[in-house]
C-alpha atoms as a PDB file:
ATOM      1  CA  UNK A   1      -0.885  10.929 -13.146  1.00  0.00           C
ATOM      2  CA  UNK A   2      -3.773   9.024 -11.134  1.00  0.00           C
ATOM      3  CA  UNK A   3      -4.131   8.573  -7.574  1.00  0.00           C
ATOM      4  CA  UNK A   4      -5.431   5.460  -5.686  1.00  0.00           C
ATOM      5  CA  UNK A   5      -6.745   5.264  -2.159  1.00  0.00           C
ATOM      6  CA  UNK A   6      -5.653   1.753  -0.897  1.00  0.00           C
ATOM      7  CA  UNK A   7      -5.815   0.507   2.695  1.00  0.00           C
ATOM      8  CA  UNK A   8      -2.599  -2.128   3.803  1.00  0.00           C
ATOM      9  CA  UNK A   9      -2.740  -4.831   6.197  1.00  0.00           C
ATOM     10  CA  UNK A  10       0.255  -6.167   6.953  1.00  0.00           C
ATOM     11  CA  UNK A  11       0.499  -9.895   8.557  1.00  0.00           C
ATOM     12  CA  UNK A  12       2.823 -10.039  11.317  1.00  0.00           C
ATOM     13  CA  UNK A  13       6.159 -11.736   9.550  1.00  0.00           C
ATOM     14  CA  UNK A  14       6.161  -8.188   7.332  1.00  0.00           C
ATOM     15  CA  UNK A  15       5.403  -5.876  10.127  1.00  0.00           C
ATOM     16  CA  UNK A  16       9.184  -4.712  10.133  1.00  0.00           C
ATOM     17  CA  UNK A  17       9.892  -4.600   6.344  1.00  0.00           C
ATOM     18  CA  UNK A  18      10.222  -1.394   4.464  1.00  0.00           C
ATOM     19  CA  UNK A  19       7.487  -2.419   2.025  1.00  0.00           C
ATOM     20  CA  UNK A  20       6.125   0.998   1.576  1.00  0.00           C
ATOM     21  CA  UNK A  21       9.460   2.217   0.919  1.00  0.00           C
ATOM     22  CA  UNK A  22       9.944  -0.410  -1.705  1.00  0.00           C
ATOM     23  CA  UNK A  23       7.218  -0.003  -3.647  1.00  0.00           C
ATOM     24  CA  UNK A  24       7.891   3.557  -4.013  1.00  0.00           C
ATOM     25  CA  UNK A  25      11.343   3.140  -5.222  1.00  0.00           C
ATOM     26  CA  UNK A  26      10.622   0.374  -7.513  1.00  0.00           C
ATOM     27  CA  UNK A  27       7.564   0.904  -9.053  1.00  0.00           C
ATOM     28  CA  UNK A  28       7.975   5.031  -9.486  1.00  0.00           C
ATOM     29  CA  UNK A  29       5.132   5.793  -7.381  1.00  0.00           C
ATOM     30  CA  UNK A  30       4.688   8.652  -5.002  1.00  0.00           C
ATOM     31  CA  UNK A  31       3.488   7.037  -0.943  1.00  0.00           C
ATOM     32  CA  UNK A  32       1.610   9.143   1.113  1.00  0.00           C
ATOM     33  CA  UNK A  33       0.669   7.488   4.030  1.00  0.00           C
ATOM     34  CA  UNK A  34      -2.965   9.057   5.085  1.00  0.00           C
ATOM     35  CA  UNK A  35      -3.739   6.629   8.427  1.00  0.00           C
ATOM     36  CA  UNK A  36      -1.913   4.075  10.178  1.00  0.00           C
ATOM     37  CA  UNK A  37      -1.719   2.078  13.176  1.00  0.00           C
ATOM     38  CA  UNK A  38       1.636  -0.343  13.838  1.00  0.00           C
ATOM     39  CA  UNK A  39       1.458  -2.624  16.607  1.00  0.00           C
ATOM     40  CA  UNK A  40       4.122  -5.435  17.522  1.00  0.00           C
ATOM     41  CA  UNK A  41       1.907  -8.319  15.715  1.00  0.00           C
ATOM     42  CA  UNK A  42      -0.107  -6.565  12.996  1.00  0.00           C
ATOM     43  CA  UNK A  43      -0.574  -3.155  11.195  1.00  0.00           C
ATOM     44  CA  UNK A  44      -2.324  -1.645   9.032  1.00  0.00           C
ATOM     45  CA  UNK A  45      -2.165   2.017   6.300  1.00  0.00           C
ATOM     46  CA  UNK A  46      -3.847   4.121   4.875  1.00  0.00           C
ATOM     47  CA  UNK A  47      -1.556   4.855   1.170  1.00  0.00           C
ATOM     48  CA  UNK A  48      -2.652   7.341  -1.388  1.00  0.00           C
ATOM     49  CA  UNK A  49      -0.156   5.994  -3.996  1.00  0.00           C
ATOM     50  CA  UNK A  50       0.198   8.500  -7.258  1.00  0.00           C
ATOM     51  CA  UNK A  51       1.602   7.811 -10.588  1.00  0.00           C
ATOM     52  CA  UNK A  52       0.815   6.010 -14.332  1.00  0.00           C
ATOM     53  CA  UNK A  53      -1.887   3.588 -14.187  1.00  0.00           C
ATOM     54  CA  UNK A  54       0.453   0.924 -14.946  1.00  0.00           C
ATOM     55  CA  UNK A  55       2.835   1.735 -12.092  1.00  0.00           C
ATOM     56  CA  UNK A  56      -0.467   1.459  -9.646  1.00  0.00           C
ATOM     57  CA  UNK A  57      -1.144  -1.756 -10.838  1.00  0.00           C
ATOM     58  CA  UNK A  58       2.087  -3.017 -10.873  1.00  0.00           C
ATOM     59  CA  UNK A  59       2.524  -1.557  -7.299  1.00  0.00           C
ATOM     60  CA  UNK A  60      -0.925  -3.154  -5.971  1.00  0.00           C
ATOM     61  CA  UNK A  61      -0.198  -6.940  -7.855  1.00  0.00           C
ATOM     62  CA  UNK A  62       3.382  -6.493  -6.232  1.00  0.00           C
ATOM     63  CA  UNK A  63       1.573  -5.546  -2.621  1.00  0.00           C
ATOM     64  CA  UNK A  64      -1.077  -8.573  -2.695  1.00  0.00           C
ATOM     65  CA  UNK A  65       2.383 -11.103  -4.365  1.00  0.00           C
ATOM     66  CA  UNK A  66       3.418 -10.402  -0.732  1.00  0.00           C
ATOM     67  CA  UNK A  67       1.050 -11.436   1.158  1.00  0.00           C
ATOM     68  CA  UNK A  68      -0.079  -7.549   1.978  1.00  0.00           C
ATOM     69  CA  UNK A  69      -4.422  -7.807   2.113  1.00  0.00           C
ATOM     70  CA  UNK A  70      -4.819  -4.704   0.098  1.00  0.00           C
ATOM     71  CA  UNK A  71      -8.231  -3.126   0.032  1.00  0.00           C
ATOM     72  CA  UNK A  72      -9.556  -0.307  -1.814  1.00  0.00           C
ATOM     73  CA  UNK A  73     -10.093   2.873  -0.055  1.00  0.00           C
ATOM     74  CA  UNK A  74     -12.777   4.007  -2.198  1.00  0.00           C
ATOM     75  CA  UNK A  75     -15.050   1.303  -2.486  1.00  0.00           C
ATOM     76  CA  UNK A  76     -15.357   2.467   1.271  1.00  0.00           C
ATOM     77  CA  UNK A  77     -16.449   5.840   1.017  1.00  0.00           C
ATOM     78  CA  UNK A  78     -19.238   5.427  -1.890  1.00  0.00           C
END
């Protein structure tokens, strides 16, 4: 199992979809949400997602197919 740090910004038309919640239930991957701040208009989290590499990926291309900026945690903190 691998773990990836990823930060979510959500535009405001997905602001109340369970997109987290999806992810985790269709790509096998365990969501723990590490930061976040929801407004009316805009959003943004902090997701430690865990699970096969494959599942991350898919989970991340499914994220940025829609329209979720997705930015990598890590890159941050090196």
């Amino acid at each position: 199992m691998r773990s990836r740090r990823l930060k979510l910004t959500f535009p405001e038309t997905l602001i109340q979809e369970p997109i987290i919640h999806g992810v985790a239930t269709r790509f096998d991957v365990v969501t723990n949400i590490r930061r976040a701040d929801i407004r009316e208009n805009t959003g943004w989290v902090v997701l430690e997602l865990t699970g096969s590499e494959q599942s991350l990926d898919d989970a991340q291309r499914h994220l940025l197919d829609l329209g979720v900026r997705v930015d990598d945690v890590e890159a941050y903190l090196e």
